[in-house]
Protein backbone atom coordinates (compact mmCIF):
# COMPACT_ATOMS: atom_id res chain seq x y z
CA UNK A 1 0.00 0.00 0.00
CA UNK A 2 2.62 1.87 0.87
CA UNK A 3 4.58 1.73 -2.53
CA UNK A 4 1.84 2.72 -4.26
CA UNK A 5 1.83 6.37 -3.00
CA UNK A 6 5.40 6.33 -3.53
CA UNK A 7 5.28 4.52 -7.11
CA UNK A 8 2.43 6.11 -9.28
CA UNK A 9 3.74 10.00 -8.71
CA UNK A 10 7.38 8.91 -8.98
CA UNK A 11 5.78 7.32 -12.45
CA UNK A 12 4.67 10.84 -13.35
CA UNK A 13 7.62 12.06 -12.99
CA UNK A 14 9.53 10.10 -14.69
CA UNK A 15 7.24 10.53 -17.98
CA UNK A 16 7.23 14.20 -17.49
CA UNK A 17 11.21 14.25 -17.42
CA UNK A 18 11.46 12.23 -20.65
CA UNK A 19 8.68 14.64 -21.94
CA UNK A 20 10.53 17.80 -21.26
CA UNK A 21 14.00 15.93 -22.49
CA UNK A 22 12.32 15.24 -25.54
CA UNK A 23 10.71 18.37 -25.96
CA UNK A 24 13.95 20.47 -24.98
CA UNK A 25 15.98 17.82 -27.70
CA UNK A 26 13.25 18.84 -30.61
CA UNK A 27 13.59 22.61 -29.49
CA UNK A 28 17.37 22.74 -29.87
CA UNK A 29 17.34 20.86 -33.03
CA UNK A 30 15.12 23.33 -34.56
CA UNK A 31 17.28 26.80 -33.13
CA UNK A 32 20.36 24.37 -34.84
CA UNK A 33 18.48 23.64 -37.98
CA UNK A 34 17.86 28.00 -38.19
CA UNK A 35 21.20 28.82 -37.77
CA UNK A 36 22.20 26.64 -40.39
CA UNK A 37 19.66 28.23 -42.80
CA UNK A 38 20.56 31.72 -42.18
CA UNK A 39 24.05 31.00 -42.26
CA UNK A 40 23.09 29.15 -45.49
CA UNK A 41 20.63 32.42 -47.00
CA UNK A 42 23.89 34.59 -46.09
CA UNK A 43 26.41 33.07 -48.27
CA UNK A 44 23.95 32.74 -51.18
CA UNK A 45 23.06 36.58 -50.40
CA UNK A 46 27.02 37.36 -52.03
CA UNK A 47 26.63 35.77 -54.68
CA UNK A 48 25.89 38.17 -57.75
CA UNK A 49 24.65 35.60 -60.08
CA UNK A 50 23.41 32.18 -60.42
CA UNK A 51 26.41 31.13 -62.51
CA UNK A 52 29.10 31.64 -59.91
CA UNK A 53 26.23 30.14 -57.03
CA UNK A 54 25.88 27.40 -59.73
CA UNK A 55 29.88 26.93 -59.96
CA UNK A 56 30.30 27.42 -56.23
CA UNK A 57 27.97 24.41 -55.52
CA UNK A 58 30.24 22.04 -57.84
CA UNK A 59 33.14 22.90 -55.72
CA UNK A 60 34.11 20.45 -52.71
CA UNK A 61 33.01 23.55 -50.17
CA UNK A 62 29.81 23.77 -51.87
CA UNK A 63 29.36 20.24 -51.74
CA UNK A 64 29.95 20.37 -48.21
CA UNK A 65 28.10 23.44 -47.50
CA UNK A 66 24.94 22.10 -49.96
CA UNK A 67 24.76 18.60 -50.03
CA UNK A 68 23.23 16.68 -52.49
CA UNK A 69 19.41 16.30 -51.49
CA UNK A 70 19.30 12.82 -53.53
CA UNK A 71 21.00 10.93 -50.85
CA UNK A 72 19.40 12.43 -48.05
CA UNK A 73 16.21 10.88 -49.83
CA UNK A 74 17.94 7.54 -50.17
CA UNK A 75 18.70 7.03 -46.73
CA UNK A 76 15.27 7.73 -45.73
CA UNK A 77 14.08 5.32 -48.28
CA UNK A 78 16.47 2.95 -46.72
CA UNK A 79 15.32 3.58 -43.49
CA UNK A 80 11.80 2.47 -44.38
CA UNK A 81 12.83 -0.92 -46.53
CA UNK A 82 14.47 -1.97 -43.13
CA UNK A 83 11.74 -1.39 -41.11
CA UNK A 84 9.93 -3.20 -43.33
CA UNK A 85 11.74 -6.13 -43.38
CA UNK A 86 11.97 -5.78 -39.46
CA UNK A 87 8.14 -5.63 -39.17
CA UNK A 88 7.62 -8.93 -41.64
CA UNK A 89 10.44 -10.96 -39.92
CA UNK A 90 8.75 -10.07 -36.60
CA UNK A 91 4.82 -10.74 -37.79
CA UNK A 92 6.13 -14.30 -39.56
CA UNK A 93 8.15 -14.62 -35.84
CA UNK A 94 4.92 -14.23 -34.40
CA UNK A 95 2.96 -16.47 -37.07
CA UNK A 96 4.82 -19.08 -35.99
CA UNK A 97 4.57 -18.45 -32.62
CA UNK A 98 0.79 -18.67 -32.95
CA UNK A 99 1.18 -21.79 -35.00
CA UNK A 100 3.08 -23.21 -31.78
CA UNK A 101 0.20 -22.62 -29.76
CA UNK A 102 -2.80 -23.75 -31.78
CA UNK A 103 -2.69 -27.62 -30.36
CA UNK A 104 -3.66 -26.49 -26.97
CA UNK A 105 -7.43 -26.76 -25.42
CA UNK A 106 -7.60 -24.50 -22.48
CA UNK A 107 -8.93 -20.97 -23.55
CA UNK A 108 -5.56 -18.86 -21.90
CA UNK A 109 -3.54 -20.70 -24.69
CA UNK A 110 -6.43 -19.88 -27.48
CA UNK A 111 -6.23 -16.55 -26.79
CA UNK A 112 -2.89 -16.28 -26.75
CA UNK A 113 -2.92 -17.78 -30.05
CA UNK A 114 -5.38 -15.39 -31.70
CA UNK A 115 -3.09 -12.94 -30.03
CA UNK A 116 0.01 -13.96 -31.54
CA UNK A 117 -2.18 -14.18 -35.17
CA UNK A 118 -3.31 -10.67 -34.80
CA UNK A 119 -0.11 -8.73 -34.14
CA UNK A 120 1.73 -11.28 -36.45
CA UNK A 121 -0.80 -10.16 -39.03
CA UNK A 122 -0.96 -6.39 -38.09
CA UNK A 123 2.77 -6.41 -38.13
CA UNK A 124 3.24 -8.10 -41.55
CA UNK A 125 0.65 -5.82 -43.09
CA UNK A 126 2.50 -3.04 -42.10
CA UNK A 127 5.62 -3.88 -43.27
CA UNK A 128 4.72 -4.44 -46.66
CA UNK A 129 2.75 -0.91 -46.61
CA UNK A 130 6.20 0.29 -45.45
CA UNK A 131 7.77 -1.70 -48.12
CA UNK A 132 5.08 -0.13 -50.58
CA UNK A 133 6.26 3.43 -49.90
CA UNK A 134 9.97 3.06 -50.24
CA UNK A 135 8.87 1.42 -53.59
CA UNK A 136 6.99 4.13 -54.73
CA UNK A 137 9.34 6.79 -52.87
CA UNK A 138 12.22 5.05 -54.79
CA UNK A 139 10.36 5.05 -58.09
CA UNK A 140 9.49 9.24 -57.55
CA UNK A 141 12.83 10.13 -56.75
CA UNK A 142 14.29 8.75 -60.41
């Protein structure tokens, strides 16, 4: 009885101090990600025309400066073909799983069988909707 008034406000806490070290995280990503724009809108503010912007981007300090968009697309395309493959391998995991307990009478185990089916399933289905989008992402970005 006793842990429970220490335990469920202790529990709020914790969540709120992940909250605000998420929140602060986002917040100084954002003031970053501004800097890094006006920094960016002040060196294309000396340039006099787009042909020396348009030579100063093919140089290796452009490149750095401006990077390629193409393979910041890739990687995120990446990023979704292996959580694809994460979420099938895990829903046929859990197929099988189900599978294992479909012999059994007693209703725990029969539940726990259409439980295993149903996230197996949900899982699977949304790995190849994942798998769907990097297609089509993949196909858009050529």
């Amino acid at each position: 009885m006793n842990e429970e008034i220490f335990l469920f406000p202790t529990l709020f806490v914790l969540i709120g101090w992940i909250s605000w070290i998420w929140f602060k995280k986002y917040r100084l990503a954002a003031e970053e990600n501004m800097k890094q724009l006006e920094i960016k809108h002040g060196i294309i503010k000396k340039f006099t025309s787009h042909q020396e912007f348009a030579e100063f981007l093919k140089t290796e300090d452009g490149k750095k400066i401006f990077p390629d968009q193409k393979n910041f697309f890739e990687l995120k395309i990446f990023r979704f073909l292996s959580t694809a493959v994460v979420l099938i391998l895990a829903g046929i995991a859990m197929l099988i799983n189900g599978y294992a307990w479909s012999g059994y009478d007693d209703i725990n185990e029969i539940n726990k069988m259409h439980d295993y089916y149903y996230w197996g399933s949900l899982a699977i289905a949304i790995g190849f909707g994942l798998l769907i989008n990097a297609l089509i992402a993949k196909k858009l970005l050529k």
